[in-house]
Each structure stands twice: as C-alpha cells, then as structure tokens.
Protein backbone atom coordinates (compact mmCIF):
# COMPACT_ATOMS: atom_id res chain seq x y z
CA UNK A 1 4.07 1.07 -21.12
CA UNK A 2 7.53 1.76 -21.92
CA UNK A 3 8.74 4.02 -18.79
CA UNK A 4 7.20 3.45 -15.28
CA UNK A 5 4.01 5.19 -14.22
CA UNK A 6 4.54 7.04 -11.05
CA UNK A 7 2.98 9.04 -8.50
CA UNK A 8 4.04 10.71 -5.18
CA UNK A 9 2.49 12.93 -2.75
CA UNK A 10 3.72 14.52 0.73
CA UNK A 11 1.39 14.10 3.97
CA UNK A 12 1.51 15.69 6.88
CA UNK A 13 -1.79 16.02 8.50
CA UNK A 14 -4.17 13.19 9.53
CA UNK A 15 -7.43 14.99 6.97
CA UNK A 16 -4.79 13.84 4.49
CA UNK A 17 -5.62 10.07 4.62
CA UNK A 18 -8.67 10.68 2.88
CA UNK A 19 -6.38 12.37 0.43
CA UNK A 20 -4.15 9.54 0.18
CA UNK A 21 -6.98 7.02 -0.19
CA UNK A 22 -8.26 9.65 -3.01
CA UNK A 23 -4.96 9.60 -4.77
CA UNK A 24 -4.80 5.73 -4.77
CA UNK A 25 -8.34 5.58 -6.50
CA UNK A 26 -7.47 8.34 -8.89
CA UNK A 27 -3.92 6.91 -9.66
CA UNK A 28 -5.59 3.29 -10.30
CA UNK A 29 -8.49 5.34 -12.36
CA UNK A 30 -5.99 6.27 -14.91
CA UNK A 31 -4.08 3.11 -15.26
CA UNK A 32 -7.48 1.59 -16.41
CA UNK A 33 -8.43 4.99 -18.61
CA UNK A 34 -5.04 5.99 -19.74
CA UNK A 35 -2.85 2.57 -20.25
CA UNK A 36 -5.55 0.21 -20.30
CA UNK A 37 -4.33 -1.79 -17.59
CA UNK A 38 -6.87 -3.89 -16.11
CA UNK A 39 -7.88 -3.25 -12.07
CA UNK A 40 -10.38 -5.45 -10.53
CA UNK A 41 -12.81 -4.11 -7.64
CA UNK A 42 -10.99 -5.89 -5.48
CA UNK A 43 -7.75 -4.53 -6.06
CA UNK A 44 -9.45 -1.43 -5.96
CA UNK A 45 -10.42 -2.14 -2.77
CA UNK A 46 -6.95 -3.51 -1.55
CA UNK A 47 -5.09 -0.71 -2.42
CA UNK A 48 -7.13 1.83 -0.47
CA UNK A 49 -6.75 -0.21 2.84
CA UNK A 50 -3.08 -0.60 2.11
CA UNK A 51 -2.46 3.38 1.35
CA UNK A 52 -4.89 3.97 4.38
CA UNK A 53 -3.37 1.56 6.55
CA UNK A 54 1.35 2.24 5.75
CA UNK A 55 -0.11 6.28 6.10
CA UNK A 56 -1.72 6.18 9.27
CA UNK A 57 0.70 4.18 10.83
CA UNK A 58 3.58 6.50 9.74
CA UNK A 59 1.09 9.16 10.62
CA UNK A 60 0.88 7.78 14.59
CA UNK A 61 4.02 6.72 15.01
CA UNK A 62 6.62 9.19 13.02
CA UNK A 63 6.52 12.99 13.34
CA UNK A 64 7.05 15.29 9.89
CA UNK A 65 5.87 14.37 6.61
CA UNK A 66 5.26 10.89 4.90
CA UNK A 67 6.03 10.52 1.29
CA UNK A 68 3.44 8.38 -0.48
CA UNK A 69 4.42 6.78 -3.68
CA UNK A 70 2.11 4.37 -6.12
CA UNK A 71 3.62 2.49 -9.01
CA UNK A 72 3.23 -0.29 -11.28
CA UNK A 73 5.35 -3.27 -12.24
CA UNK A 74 4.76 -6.41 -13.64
CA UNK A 75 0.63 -6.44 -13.06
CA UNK A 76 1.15 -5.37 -9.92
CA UNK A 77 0.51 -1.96 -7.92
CA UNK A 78 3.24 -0.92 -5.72
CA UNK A 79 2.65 0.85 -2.47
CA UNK A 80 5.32 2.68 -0.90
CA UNK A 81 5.40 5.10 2.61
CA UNK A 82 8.56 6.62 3.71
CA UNK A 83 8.94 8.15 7.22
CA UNK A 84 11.39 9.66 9.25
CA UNK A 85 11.83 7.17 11.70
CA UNK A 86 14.06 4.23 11.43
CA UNK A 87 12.38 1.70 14.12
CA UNK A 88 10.85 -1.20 12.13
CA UNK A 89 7.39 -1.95 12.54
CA UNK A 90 6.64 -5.30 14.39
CA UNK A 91 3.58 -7.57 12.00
CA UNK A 92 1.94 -9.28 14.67
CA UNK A 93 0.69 -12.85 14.69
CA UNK A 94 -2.96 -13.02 14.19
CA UNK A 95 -4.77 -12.87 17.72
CA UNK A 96 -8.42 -12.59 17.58
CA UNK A 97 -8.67 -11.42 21.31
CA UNK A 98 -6.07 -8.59 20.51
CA UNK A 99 -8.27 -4.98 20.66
CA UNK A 100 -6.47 -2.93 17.74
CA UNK A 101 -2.85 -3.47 16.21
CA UNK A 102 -3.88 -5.28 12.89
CA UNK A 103 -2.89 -2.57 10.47
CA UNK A 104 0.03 -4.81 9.10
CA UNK A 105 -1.84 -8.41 9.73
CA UNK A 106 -4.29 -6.89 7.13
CA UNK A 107 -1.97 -5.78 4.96
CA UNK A 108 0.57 -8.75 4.42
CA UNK A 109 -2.72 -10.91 4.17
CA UNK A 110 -4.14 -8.92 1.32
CA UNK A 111 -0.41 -7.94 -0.48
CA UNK A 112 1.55 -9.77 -2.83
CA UNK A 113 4.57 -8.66 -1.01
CA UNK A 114 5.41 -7.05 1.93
CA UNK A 115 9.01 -5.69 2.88
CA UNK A 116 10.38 -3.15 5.01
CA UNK A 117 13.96 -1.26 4.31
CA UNK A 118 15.89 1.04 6.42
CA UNK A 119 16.81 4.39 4.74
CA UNK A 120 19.71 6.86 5.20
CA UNK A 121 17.38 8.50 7.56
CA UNK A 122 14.00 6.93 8.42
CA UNK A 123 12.24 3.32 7.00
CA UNK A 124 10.13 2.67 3.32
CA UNK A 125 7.54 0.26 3.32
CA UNK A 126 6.43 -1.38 0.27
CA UNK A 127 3.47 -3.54 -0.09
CA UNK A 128 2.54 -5.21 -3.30
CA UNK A 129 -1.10 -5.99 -4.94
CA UNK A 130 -1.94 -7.28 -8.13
CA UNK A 131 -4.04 -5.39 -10.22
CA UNK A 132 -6.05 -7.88 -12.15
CA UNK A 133 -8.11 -10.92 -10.17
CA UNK A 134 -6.30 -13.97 -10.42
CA UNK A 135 -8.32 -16.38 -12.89
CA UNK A 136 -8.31 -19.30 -10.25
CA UNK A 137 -9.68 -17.10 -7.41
CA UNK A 138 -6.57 -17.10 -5.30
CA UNK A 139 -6.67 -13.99 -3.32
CA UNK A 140 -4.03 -11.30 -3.49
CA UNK A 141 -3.41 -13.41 -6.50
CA UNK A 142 -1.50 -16.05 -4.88
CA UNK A 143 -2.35 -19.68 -3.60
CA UNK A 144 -3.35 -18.97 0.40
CA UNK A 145 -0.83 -20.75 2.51
C-alpha cells in the first residue's frame, strides 16, 4: 500500500452504532479482499467492540455528531472518534463489584494503544489493534503485563 487506506463516517443517532460496527466489518472486509492484508477473527472481533464502545460513549456523553475514522498503519487498525466535547474521559481501574463503566477498561485491555488528545474544539480518541494474531499468542499482540 503506497498511500493510507482511510475511512470516515458522521454519527448522530444511537441506530447508528450498528452502522458504525457495520462500517468497521466492511472497512476490515476490504483490507483482506482488496490489499490482502491479513485480519484475524479476533481482530475482527476487537475492532467492533472498540468502534461500538469510543461511539457510544461520545454518543452518551457529547451532544452533535461524532466523526468515526478507521485506518491502517504498520499492521495495525486505527480507531479514531472525535466529539465535541473537550472533558477527557476517566479509564477506570478494574473493579469487579463496579455495575457498568467498563467501556474504556475493555478497550485499553484489548488495544495496542490507547491515547486521548484535546482538539481545537472537542477530544479524538484513538485506540490501536493489530490486525494479524500475534504468532506467540500474546493478546492484542503484545506480552500481557
């Protein structure tokens, strides 16, 4: 691939997390049909939760649209969600007794990499996952700490 394979999408409605799962699965579709990049189940998998999980929670906690945006780099699958507010989002420690609020737990545990950046107006969110299953069975495709 010489120039980076890219997809966006605006969402504004909660019926549109479907969508954005559907675009995830469709965008990682290609990369195996079109580029021949290879994308195990489980990154299948990982990517859905990850789009499902960055849209909802811009979806509950920012009003007006979220901007969705997949891309690859170096094996990996990036997974970006813009919103319009700037307020970080708190990962919490793991809790087992805790009733809801592990949306982000999930995701850092299943990403490559996890960062958050303030914009000129709102917050991006990119998570990482690697595409292919890492030949020594790490998960996420790094040792577990």
């Amino acid at each position: 691939m010489s120039r980076p394979v890219e997809v966006s999408a605006v969402f504004e409605d909660s019926e549109e997390i479907g969508e954005a799962r559907d675009l995830a699965r469709r965008f990682l579709s290609s990369l195996q049909a079109v580029y021949g990049l290879p994308v195990s189940e489980r990154a299948m998998g990982m990517v859905q939760l990850v789009v499902s999980e960055l849209v909802t929670n811009a979806r509950k906690y920012a009003p007006g649209p979220r901007l969705l945006t997949l891309g690859v780099e170096g094996g990996s699958v990036n997974v970006s969600v813009w919103d319009s507010i700037t307020m970080l989002p708190s990962v919490l420690p793991p809790d087992p007794d805790r009733v809801g609020q592990h949306g982000l737990e999930m995701v850092t545990a299943v990403c490559q990499s996890f960062a958050v950046h303030k914009e000129p107006v709102g917050k991006r969110i990119t998570a990482s996952v690697v595409l292919a299953d890492d030949p020594g069975g790490d998960l996420a495709g790094r040792p577990i700490l």
